[in-house]
PDB file of N, CA and C in Angstrom:
ATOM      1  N   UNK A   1      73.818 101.216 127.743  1.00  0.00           N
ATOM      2  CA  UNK A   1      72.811 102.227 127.966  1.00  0.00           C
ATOM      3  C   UNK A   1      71.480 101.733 127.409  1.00  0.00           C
ATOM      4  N   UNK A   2      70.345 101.864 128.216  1.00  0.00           N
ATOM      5  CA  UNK A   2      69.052 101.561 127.842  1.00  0.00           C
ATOM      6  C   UNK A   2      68.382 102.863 127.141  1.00  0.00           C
ATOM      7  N   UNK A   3      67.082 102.871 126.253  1.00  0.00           N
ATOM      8  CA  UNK A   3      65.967 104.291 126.210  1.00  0.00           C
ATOM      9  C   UNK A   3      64.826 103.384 126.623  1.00  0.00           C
ATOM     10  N   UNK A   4      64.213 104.489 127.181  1.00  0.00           N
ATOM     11  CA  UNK A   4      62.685 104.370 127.504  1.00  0.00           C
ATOM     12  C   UNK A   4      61.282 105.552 127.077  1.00  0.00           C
ATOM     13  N   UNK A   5      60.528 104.849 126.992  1.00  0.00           N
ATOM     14  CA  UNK A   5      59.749 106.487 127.028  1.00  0.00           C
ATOM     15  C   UNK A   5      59.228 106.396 128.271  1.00  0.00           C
ATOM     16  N   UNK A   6      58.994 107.922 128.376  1.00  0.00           N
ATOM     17  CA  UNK A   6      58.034 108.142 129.859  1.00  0.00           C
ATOM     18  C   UNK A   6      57.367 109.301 129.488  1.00  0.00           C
ATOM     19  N   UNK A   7      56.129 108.813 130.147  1.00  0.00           N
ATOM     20  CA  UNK A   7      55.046 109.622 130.538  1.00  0.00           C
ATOM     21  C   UNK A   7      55.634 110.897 131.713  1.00  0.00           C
ATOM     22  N   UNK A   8      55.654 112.191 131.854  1.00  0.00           N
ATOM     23  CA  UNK A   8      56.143 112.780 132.992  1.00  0.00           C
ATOM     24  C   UNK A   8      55.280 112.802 134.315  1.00  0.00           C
ATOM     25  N   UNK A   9      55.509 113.007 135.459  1.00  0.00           N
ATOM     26  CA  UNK A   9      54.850 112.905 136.581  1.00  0.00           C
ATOM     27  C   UNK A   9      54.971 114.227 136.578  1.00  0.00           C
ATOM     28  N   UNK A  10      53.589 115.702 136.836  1.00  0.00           N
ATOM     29  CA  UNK A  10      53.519 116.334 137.592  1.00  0.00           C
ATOM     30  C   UNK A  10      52.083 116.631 138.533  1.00  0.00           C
ATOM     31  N   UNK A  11      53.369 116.742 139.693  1.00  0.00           N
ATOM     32  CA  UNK A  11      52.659 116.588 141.069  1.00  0.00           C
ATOM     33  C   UNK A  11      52.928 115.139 141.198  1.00  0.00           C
ATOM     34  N   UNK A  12      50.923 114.589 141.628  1.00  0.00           N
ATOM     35  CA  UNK A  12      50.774 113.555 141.768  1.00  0.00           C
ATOM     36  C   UNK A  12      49.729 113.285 140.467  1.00  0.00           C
ATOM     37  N   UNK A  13      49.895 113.607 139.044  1.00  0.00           N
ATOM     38  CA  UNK A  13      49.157 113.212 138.142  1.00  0.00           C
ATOM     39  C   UNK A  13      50.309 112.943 136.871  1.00  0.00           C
ATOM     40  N   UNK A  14      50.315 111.952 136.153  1.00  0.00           N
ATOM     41  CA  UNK A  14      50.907 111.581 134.816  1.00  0.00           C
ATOM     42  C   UNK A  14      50.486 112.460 134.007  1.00  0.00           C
ATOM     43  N   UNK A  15      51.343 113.083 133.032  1.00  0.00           N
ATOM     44  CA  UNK A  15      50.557 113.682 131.738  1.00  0.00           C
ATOM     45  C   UNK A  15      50.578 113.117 130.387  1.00  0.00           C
ATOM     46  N   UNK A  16      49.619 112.595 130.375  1.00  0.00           N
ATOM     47  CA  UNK A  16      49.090 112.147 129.060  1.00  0.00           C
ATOM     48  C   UNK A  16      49.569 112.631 127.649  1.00  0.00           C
ATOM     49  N   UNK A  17      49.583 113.788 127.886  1.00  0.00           N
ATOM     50  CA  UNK A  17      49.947 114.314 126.561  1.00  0.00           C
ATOM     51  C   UNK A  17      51.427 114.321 126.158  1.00  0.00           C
ATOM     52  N   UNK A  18      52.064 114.029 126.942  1.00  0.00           N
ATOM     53  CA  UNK A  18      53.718 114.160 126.944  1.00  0.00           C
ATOM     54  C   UNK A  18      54.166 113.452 127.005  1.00  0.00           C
ATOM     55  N   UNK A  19      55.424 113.046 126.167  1.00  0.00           N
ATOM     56  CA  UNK A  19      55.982 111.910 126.348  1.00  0.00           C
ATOM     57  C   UNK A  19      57.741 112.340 126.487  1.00  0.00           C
ATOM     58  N   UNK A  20      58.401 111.567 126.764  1.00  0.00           N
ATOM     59  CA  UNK A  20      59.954 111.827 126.769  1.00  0.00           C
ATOM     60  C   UNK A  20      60.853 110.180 126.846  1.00  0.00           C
ATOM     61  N   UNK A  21      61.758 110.368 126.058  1.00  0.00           N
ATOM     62  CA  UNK A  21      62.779 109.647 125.335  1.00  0.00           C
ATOM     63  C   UNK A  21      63.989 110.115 126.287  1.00  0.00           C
ATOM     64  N   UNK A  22      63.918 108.691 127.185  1.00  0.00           N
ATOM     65  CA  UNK A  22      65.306 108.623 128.390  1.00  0.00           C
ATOM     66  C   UNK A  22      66.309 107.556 127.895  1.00  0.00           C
ATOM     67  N   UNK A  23      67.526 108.103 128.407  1.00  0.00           N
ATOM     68  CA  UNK A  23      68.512 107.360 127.982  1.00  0.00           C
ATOM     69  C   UNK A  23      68.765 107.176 129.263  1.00  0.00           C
ATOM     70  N   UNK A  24      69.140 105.682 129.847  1.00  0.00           N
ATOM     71  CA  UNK A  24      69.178 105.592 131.154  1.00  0.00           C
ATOM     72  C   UNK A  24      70.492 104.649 131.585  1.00  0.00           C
ATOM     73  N   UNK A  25      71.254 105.310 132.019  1.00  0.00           N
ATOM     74  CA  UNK A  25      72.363 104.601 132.606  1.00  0.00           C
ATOM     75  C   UNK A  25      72.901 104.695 133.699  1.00  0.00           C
ATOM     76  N   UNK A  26      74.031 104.107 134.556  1.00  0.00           N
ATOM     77  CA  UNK A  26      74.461 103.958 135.625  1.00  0.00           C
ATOM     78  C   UNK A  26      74.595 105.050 136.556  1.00  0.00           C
ATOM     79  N   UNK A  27      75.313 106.230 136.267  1.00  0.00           N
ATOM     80  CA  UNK A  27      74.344 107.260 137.033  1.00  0.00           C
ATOM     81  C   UNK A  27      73.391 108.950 137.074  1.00  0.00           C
ATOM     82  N   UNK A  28      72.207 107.528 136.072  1.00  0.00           N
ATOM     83  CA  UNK A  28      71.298 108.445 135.769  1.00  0.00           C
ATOM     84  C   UNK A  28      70.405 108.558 134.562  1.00  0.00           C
ATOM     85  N   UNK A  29      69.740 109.513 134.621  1.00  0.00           N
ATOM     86  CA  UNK A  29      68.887 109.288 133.053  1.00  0.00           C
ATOM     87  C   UNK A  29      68.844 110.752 132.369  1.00  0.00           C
ATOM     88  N   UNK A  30      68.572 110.808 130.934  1.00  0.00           N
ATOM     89  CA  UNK A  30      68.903 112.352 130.420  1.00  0.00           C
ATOM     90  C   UNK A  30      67.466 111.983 129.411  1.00  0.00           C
ATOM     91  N   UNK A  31      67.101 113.230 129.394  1.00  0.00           N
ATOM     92  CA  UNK A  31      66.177 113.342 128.537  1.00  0.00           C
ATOM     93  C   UNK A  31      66.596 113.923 126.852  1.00  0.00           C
ATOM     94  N   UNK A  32      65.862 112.965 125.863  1.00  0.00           N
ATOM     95  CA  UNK A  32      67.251 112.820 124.691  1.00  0.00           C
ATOM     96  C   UNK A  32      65.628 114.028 123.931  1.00  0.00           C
ATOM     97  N   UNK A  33      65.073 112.911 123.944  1.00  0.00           N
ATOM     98  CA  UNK A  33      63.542 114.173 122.857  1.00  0.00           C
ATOM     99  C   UNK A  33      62.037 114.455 123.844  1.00  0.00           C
ATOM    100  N   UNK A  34      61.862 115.106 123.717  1.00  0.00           N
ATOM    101  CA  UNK A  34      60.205 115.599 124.321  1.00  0.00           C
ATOM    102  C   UNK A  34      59.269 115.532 123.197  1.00  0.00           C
ATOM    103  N   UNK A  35      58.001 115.227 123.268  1.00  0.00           N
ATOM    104  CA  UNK A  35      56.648 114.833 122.242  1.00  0.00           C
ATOM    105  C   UNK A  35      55.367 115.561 122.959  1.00  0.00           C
ATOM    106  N   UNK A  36      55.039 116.514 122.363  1.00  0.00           N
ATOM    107  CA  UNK A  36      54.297 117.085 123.452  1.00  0.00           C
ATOM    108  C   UNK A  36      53.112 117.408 122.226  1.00  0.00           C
ATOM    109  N   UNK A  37      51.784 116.451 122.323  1.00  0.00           N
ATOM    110  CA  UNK A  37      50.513 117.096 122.097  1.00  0.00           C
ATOM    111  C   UNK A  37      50.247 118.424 121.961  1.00  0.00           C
ATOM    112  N   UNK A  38      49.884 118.699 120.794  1.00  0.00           N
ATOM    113  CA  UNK A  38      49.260 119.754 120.620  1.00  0.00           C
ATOM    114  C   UNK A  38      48.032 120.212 120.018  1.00  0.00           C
ATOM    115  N   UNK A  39      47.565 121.946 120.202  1.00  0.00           N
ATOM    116  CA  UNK A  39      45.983 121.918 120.290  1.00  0.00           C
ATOM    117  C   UNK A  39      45.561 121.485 119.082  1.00  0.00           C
ATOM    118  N   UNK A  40      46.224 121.307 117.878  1.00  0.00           N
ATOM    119  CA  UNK A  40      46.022 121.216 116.324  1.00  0.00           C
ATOM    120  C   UNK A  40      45.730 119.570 116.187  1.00  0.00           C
ATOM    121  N   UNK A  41      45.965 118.533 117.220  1.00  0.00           N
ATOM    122  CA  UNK A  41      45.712 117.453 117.173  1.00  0.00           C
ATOM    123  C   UNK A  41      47.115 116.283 116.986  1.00  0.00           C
ATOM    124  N   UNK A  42      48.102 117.670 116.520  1.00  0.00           N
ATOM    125  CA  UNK A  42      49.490 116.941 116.002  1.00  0.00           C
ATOM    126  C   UNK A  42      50.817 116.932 117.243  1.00  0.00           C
ATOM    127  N   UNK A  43      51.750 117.329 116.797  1.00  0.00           N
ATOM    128  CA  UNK A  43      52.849 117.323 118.697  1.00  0.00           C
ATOM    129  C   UNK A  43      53.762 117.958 118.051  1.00  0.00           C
ATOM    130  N   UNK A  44      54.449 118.371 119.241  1.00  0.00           N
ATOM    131  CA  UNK A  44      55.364 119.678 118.912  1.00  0.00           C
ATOM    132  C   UNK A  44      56.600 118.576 119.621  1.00  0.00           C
ATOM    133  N   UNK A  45      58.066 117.969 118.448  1.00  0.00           N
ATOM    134  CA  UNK A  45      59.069 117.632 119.084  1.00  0.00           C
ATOM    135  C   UNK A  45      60.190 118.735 119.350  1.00  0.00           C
ATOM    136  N   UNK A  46      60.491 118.655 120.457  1.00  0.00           N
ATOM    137  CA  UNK A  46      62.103 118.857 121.162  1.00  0.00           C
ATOM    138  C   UNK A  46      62.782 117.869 121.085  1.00  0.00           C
ATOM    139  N   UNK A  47      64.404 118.292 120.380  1.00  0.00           N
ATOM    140  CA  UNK A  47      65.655 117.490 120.262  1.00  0.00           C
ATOM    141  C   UNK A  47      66.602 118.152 121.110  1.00  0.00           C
ATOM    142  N   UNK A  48      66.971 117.502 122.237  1.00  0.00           N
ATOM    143  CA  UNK A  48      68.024 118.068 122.545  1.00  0.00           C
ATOM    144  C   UNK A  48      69.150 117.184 123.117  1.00  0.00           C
ATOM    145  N   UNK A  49      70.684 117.745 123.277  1.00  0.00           N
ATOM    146  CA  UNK A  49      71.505 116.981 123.625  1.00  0.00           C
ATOM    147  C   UNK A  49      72.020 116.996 124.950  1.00  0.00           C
ATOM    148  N   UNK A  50      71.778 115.693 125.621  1.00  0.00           N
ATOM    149  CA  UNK A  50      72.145 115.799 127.128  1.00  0.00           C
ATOM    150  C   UNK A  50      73.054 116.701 127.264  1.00  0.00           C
ATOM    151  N   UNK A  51      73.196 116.849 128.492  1.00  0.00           N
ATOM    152  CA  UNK A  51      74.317 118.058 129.491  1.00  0.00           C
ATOM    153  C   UNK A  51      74.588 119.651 128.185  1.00  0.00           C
ATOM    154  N   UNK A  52      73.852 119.840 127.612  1.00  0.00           N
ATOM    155  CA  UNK A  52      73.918 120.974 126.866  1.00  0.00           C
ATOM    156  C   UNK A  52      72.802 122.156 127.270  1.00  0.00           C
ATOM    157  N   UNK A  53      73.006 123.202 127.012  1.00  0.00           N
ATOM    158  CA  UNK A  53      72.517 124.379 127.540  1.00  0.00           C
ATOM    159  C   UNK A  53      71.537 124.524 127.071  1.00  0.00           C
ATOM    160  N   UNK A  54      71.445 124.645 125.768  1.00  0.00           N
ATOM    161  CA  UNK A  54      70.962 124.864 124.872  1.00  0.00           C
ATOM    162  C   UNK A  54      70.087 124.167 124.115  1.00  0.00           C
ATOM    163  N   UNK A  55      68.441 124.612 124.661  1.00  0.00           N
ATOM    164  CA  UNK A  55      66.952 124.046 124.065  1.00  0.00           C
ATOM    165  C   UNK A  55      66.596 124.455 122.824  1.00  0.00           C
ATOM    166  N   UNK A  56      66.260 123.457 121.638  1.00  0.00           N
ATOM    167  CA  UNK A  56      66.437 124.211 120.524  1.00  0.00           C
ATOM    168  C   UNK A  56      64.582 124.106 120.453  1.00  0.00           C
ATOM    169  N   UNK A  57      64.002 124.848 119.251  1.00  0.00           N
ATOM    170  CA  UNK A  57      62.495 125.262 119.380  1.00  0.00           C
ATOM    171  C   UNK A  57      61.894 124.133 119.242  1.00  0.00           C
ATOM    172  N   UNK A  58      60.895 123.902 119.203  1.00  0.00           N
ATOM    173  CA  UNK A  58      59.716 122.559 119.279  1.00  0.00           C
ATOM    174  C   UNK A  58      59.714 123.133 117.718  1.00  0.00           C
ATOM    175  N   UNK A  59      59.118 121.816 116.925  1.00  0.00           N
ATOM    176  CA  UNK A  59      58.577 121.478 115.503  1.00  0.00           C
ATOM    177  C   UNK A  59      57.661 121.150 115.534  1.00  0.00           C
ATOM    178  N   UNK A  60      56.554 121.460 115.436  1.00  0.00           N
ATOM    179  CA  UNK A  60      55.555 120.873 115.133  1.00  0.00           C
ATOM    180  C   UNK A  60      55.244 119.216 113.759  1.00  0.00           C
ATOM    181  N   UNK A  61      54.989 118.011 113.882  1.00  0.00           N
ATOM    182  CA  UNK A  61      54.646 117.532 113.287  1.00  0.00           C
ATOM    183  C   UNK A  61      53.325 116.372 113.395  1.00  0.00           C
ATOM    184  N   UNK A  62      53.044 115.771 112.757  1.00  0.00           N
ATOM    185  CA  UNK A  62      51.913 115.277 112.647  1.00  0.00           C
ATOM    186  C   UNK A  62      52.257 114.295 113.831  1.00  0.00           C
ATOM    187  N   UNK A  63      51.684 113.910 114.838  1.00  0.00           N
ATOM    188  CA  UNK A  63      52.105 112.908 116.033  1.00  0.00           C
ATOM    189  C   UNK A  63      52.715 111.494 115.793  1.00  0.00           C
ATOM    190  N   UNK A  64      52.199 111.032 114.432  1.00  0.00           N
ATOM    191  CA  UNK A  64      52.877 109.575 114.033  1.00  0.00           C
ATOM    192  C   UNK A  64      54.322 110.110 113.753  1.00  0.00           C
ATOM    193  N   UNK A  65      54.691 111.226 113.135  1.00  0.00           N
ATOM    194  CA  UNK A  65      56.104 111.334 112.491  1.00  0.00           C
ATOM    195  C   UNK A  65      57.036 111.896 113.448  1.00  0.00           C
ATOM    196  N   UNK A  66      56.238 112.639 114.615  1.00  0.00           N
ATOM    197  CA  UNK A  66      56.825 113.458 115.998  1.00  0.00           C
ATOM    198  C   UNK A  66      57.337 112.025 116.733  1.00  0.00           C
ATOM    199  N   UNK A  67      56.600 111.072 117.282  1.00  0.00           N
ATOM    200  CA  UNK A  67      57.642 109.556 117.193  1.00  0.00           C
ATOM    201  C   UNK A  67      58.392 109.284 116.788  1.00  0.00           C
ATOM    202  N   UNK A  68      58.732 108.992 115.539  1.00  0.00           N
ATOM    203  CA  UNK A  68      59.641 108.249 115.139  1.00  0.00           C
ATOM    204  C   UNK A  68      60.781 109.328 114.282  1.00  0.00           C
ATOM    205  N   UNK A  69      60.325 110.830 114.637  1.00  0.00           N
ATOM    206  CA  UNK A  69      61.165 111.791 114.724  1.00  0.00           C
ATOM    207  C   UNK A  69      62.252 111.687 115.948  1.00  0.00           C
ATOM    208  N   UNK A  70      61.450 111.830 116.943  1.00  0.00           N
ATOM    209  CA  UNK A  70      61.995 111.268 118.229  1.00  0.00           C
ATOM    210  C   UNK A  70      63.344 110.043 118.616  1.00  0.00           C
ATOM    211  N   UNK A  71      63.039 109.149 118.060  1.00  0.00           N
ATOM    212  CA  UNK A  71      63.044 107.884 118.266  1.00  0.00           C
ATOM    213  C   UNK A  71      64.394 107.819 117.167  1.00  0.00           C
ATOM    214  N   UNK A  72      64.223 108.139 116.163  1.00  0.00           N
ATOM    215  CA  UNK A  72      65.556 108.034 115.364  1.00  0.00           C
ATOM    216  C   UNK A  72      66.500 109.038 115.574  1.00  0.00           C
ATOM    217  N   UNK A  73      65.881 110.217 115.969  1.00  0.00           N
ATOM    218  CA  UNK A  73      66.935 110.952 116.811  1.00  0.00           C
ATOM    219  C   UNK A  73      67.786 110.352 118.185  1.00  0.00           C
ATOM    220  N   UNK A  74      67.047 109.844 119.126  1.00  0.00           N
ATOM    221  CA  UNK A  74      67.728 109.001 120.404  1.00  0.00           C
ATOM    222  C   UNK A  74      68.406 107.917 119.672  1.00  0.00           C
ATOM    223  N   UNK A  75      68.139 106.847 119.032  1.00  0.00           N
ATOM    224  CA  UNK A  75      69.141 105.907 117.741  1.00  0.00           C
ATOM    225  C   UNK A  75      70.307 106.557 117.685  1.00  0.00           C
ATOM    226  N   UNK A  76      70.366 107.849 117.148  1.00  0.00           N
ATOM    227  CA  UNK A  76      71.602 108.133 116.587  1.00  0.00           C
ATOM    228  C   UNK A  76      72.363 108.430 117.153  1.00  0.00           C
ATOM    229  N   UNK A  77      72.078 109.163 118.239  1.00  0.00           N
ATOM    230  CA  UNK A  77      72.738 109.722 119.408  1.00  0.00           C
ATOM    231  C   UNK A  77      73.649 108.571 120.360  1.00  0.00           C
ATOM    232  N   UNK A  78      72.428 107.213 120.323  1.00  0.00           N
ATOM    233  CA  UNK A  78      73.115 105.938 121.125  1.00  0.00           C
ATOM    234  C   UNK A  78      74.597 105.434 120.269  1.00  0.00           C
ATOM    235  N   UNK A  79      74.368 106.048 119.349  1.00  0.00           N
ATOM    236  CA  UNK A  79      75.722 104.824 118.306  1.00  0.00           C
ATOM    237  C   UNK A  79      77.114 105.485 118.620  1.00  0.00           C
TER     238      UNK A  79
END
């Protein structure tokens, strides 16, 4: 299994402010965390676990730590 980040496509415009943490394999890709800019200058992360129902609330943290909030969350999940 690979991760990637991605920028999301809506419509026909990328959004800048958003980012998402894909886990991408044979058939298919799941979205593991969301990083979403916010008006305070910092980002609000979502953790959630593929094929589960259940969206848990955004956190707000400072955008360097909303990364690698992110990012060690998808880590752990891969092992």
């Amino acid at each position: 299994m690979d991760m990637n980040w991605l920028n999301p496509v809506v419509g026909q415009n990328t959004n800048r402010d958003e980012w998402c943490v894909l886990r991408v394999g044979p058939g298919g890709a799941d979205v593991l965390a969301r990083v979403r800019r916010n008006e305070m200058g910092g980002a609000d992360v979502t953790l959630s676990i593929a094929g589960s129902s259940v969206i848990p609330p955004a956190v707000p943290l400072p955008i360097a730590q909303a990364f690698e909030v992110a990012a060690e969350f998808a880590r752990n999940l891969a092992r």
